[in-house]
Protein backbone atom coordinates (compact mmCIF):
# COMPACT_ATOMS: atom_id res chain seq x y z
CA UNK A 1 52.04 24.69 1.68
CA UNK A 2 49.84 27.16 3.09
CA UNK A 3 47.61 25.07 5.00
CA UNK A 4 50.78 23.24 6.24
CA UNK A 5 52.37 26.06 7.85
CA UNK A 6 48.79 27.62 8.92
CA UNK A 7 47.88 24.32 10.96
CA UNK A 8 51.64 23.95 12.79
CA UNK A 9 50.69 27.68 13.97
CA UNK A 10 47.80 26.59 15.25
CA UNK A 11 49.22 23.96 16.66
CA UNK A 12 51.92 25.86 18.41
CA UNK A 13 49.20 28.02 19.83
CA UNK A 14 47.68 25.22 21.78
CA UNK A 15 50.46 23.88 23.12
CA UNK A 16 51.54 26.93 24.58
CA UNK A 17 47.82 27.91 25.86
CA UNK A 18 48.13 24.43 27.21
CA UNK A 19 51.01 24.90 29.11
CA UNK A 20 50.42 28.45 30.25
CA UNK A 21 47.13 26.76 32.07
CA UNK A 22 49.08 23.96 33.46
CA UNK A 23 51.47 26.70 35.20
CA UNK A 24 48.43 28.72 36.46
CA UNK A 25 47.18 25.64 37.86
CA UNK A 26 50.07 25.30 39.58
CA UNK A 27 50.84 28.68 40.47
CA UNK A 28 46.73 28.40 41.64
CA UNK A 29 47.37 25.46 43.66
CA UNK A 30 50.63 26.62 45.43
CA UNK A 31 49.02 29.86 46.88
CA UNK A 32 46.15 28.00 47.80
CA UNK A 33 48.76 25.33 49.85
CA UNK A 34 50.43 28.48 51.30
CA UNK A 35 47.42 29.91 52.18
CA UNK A 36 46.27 27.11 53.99
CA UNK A 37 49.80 26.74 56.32
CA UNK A 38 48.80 28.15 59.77
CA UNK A 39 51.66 30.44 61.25
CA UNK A 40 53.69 28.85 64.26
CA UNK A 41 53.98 30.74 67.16
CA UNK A 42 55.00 30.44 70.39
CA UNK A 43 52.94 31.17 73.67
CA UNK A 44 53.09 31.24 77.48
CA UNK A 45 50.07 31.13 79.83
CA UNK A 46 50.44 34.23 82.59
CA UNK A 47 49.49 34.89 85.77
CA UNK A 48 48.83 37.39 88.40
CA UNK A 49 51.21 38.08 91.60
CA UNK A 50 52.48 40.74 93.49
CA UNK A 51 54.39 43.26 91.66
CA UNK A 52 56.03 46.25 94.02
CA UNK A 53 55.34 49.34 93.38
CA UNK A 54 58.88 51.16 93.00
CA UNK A 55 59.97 54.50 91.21
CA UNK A 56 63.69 56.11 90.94
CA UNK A 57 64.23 59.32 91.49
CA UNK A 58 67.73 61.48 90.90
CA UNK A 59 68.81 63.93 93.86
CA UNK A 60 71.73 65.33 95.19
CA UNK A 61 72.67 64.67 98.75
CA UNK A 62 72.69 68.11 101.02
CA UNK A 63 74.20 68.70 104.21
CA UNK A 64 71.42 68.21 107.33
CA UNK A 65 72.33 71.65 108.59
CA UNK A 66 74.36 74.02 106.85
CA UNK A 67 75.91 77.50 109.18
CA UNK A 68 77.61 80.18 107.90
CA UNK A 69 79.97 81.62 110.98
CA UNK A 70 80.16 85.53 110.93
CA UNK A 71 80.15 87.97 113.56
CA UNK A 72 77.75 90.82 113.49
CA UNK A 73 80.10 93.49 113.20
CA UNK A 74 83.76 94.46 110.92
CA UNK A 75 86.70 93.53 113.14
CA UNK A 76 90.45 92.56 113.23
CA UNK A 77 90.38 88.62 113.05
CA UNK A 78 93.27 87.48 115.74
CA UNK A 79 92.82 84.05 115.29
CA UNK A 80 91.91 80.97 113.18
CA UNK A 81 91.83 78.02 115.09
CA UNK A 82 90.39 75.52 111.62
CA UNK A 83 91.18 74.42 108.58
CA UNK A 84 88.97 73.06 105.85
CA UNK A 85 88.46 69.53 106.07
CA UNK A 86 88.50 69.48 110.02
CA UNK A 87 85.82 67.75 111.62
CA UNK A 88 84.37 69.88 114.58
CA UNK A 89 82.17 69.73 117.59
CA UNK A 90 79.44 72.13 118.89
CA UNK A 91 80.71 75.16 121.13
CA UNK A 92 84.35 74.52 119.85
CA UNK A 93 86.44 77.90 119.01
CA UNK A 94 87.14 78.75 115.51
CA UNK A 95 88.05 82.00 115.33
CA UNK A 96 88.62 85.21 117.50
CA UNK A 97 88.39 88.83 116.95
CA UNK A 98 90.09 91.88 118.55
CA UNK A 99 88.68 92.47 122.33
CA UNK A 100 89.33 95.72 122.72
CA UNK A 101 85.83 96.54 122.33
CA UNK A 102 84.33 93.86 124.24
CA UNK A 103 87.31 94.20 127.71
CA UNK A 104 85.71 97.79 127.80
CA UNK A 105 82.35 96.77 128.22
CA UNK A 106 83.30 94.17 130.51
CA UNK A 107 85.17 97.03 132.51
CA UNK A 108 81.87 98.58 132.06
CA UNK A 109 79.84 95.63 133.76
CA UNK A 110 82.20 95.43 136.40
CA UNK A 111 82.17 98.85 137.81
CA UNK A 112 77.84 98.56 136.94
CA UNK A 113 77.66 95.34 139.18
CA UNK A 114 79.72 96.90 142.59
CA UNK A 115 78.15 100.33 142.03
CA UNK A 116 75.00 98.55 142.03
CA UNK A 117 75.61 95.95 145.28
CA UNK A 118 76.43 99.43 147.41
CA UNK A 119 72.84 101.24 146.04
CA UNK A 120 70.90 97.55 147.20
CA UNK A 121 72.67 97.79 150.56
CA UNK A 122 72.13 101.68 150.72
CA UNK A 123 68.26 100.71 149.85
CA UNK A 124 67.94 97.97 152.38
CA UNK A 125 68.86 100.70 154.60
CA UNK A 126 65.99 103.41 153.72
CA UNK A 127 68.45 106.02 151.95
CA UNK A 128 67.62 105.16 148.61
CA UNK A 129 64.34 105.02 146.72
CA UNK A 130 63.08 102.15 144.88
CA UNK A 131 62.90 103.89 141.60
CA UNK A 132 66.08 104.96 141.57
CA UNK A 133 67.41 101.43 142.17
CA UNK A 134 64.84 100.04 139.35
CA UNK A 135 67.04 102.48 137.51
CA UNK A 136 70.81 101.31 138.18
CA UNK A 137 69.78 97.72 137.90
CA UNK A 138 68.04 98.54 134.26
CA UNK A 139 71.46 100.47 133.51
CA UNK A 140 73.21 97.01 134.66
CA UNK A 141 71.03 94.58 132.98
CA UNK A 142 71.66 96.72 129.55
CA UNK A 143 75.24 96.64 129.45
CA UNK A 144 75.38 92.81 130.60
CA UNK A 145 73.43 92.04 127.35
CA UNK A 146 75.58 94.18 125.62
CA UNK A 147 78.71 92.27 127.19
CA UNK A 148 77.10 88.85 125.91
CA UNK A 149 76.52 90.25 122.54
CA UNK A 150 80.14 91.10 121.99
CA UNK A 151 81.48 88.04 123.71
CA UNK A 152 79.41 86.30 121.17
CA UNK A 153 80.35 87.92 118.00
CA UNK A 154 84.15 88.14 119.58
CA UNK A 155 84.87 84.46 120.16
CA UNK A 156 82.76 82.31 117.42
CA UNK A 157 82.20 79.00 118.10
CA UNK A 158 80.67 76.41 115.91
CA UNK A 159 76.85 76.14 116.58
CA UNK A 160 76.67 72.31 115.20
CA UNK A 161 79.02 69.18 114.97
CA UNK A 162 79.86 69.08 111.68
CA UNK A 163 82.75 69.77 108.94
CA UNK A 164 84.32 72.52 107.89
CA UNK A 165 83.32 73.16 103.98
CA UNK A 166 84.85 77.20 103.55
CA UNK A 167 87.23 79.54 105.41
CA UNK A 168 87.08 82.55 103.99
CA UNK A 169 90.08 84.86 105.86
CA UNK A 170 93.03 84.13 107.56
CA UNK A 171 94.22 85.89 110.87
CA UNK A 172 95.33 89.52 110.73
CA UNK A 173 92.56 90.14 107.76
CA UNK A 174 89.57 92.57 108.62
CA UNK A 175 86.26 91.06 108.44
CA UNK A 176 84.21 93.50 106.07
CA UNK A 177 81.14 91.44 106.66
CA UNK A 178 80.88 90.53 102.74
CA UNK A 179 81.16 87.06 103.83
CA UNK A 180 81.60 84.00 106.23
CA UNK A 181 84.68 83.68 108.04
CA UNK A 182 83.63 80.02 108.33
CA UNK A 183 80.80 77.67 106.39
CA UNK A 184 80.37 74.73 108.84
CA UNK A 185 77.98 71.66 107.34
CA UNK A 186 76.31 68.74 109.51
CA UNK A 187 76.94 65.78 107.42
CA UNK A 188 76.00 63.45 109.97
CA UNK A 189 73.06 62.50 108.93
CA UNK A 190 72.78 63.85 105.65
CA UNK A 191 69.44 64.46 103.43
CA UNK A 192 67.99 64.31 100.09
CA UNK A 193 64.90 66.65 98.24
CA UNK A 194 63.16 64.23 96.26
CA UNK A 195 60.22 65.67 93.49
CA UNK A 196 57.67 62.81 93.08
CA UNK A 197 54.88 62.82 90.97
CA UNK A 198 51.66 64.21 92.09
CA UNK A 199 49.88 60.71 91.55
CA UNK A 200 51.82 59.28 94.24
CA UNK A 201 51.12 61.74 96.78
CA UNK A 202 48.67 59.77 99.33
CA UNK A 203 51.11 56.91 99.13
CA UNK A 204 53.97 58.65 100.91
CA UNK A 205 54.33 58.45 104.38
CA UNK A 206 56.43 60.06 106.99
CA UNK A 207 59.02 57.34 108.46
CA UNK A 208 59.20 55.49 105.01
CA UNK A 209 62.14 53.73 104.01
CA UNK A 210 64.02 54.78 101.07
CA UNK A 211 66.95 53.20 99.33
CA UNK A 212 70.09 55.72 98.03
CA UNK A 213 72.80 55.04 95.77
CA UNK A 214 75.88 57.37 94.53
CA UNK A 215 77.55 56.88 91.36
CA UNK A 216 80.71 57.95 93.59
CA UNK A 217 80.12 55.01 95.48
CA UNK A 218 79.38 51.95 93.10
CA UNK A 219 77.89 49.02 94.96
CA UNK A 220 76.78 50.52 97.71
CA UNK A 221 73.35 51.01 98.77
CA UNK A 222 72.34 53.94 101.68
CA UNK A 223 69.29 53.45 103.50
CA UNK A 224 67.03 56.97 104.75
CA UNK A 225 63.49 57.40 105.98
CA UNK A 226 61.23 60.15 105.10
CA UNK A 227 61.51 62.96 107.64
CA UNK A 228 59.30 65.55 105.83
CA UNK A 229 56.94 65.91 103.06
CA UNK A 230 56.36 69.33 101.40
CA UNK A 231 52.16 70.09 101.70
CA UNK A 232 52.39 71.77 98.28
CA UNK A 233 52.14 70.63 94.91
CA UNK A 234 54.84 72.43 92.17
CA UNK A 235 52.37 73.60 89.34
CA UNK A 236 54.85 73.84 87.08
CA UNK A 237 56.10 70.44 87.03
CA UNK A 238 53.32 68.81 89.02
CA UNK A 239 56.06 66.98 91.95
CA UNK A 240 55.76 67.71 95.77
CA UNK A 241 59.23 67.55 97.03
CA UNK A 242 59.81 64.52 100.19
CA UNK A 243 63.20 65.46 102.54
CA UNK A 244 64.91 62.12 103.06
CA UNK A 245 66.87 61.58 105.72
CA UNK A 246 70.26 59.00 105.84
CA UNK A 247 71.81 58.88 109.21
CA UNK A 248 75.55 58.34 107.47
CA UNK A 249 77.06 57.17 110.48
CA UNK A 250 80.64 56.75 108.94
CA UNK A 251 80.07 60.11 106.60
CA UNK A 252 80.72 58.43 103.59
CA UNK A 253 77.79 60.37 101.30
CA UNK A 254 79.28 63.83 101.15
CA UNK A 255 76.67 67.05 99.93
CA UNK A 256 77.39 68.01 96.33
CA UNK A 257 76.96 63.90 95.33
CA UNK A 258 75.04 62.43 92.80
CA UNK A 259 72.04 60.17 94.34
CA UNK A 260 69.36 57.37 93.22
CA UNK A 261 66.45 57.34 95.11
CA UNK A 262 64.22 54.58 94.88
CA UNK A 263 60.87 55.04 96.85
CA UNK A 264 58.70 51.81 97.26
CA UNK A 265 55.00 52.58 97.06
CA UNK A 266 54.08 48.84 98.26
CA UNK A 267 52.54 46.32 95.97
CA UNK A 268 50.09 45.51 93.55
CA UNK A 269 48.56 42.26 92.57
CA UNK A 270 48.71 42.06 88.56
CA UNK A 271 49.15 39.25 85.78
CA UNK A 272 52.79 39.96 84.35
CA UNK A 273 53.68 39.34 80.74
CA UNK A 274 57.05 38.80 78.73
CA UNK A 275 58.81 42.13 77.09
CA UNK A 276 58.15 39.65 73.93
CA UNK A 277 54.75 39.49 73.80
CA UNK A 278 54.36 43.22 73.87
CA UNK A 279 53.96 44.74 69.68
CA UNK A 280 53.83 48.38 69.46
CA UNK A 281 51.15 49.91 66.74
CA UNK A 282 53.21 51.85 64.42
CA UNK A 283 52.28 55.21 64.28
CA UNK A 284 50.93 55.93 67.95
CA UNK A 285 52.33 54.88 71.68
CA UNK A 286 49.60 52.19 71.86
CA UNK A 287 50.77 48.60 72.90
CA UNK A 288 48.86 45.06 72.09
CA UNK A 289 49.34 41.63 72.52
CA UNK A 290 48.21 38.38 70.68
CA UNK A 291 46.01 36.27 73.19
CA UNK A 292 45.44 32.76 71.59
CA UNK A 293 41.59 31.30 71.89
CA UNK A 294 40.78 27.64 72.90
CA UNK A 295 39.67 27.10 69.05
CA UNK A 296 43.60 27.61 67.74
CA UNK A 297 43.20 31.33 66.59
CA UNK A 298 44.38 34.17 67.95
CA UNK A 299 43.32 37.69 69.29
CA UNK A 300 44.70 41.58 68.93
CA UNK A 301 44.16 43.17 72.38
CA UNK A 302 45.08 46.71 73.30
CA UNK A 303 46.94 46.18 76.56
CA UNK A 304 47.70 49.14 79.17
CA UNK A 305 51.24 48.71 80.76
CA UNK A 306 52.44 49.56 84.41
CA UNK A 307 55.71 49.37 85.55
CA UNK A 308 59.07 47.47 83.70
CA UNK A 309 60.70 44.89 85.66
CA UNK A 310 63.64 43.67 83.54
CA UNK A 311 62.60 40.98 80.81
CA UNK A 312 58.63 41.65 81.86
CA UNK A 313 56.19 44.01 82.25
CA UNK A 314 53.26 44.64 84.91
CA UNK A 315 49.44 44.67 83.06
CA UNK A 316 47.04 46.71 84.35
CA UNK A 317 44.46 46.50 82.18
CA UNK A 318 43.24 44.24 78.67
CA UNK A 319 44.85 40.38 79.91
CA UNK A 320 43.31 38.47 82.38
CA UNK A 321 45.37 36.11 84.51
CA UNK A 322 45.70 32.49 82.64
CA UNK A 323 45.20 33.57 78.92
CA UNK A 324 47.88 32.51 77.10
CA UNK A 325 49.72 35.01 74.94
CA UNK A 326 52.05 34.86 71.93
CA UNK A 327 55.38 35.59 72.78
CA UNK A 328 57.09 34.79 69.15
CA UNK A 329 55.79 34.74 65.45
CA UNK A 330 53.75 38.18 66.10
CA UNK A 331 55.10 39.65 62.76
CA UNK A 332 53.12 37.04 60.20
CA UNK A 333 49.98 37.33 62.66
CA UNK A 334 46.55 39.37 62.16
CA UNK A 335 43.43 39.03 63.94
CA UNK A 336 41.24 36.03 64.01
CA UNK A 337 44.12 33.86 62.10
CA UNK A 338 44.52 30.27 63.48
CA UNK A 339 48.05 29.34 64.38
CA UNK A 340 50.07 26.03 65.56
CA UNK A 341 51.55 26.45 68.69
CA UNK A 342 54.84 25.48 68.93
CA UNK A 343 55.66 22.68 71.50
């Protein structure tokens, strides 16, 4: 009974050593079928072409000339002749101060000016020497200048066309000289300080064209040149600043808005690749691609990327123009594996 129950052990034993190696040999077999499966990808062949050379820039649009109207000395302000808001052209009135002051000195000037046509005649005539008439006409010339000045800082006129932006008084107040009576801004044309990146510098030229939008303004795109560019670098951010000019014929940007500036450095000639294709290494700010070979596999390649441009980016350095690079399938891929490209 012994040997019975001894010999269906056994028995047992082989069977299931038997079937444990049948179900390595298939477990061997099925990783070796897997192994053998290329991955399917998906590739496009790319090429150079010309790819412009743009940056955006943020800004805020400034008045072309900005004048703060203030006469040089307190006064009685006897008249306001502008509001805020009113458009206004060069030499026109906008406010007055008391004359008292300044009809003396013309009475002054007057009195000079006959006093001194009766000396010229009384010279012409021998009775008078010249130094003494160098000396009434230096006593006339003084007070004349003296007549301007106050006539000047008496009846203030606007300097510029432009808007009003600030009235600080109204008539009847006394100008303390703490500030403006008037703030007038040029807003016709308008301009723009741009900071652009040191790297760019030889590649800006006065008379450029520049594009402008405002987010106060959607759909709209402004159109400047560059009037100036700053001949110092900022250290501390490592920008030169470019004044941008927009001529604003119908005054639509106003100073205080938000701008876009997009500066066009030309173009390049580079091969362009999908967004798709591009794989970042994890754990660094490195970018590759998969380049496929003529014998089926494929190749990593460290890539170095220019400029976005929507769905693609610009190359400038690892692809050359007609390789072919993998554009889907990337995450099952490793270096030197051979593929099937997808039709």
């Amino acid at each position: 009974m012994k040997t019975i129950f001894k010999t269906i052990i056994i028995a047992s034993a082989a069977l299931v050593a038997a079937g444990c190696g049948n179900n390595a040999g298939k477990q061997t077999a099925q990783t070796q079928v897997v192994e053998e499966v290329a991955p399917s990808v998906s590739v496009v062949e790319v090429v150079s072409r010309e790819v412009p050379q743009t940056a955006t820039y943020t800004s805020t649009v400034q008045p072309y000339v900005k004048n703060n109207i203030a006469p040089q000395m307190a006064g009685r302000i006897t008249k306001i002749n502008a509001e805020i808001g009113d458009f206004v052209k060069k030499g026109q009135v906008l406010a007055e101060i008391d004359k008292a002051q300044l009809q003396q000195a013309q009475l002054q000037l007057h009195n000079q000016e006959v006093e001194l046509q009766r000396l010229r005649a009384l010279y012409d005539a021998g009775g008078l020497s010249k130094s003494d008439l160098d000396a009434i006409e230096l006593s006339y010339n003084v007070t004349k200048t003296q007549v301007e000045n106050l006539l000047e800082n008496t009846v203030l006129c606007s300097p510029i066309d432009g808007v009003v932006t600030a009235r600080n008084y109204d008539a009847g107040d006394m100008y303390t000289m703490s500030m403006p009576i008037y703030t007038v801004e040029q807003i016709k044309p308008v301009k723009l300080l741009v900071g652009i990146s040191e790297s760019d510098y030889t590649k800006v030229k006065k008379g450029d064209s520049i594009e402008i939008t405002a987010d106060a303004i959607p759909g709209k795109t402004f159109y400047g040149k560059v009037e100036k560019i700053y001949p110092t670098i900022d250290p501390a951010t490592r920008t030169f600043t470019v004044e941008v000019v927009v001529p604003n014929s119908y005054t639509t940007l106003r100073p205080g808005m938000f701008a876009r500036v997009t500066v066009n450095f030309g173009s390049n000639n580079n091969v362009v690749i999908p967004d798709v294709a591009v794989v970042k290494q994890q754990g660094s700010g490195e970018r590759f691609v998969y380049i496929l070979n003529e014998d089926g596999t494929v190749n990593y390649q460290k890539v170095l990327l220019g400029r976005r441009m929507g769905a693609e980016y610009e190359v400038l350095e690892g692809i050359p123009s007609g390789a072919k690079v993998v554009t889907g399938g990337q995450i099952r891929l490793k270096d030197g594996v051979k593929v099937t490209v997808n039709e």
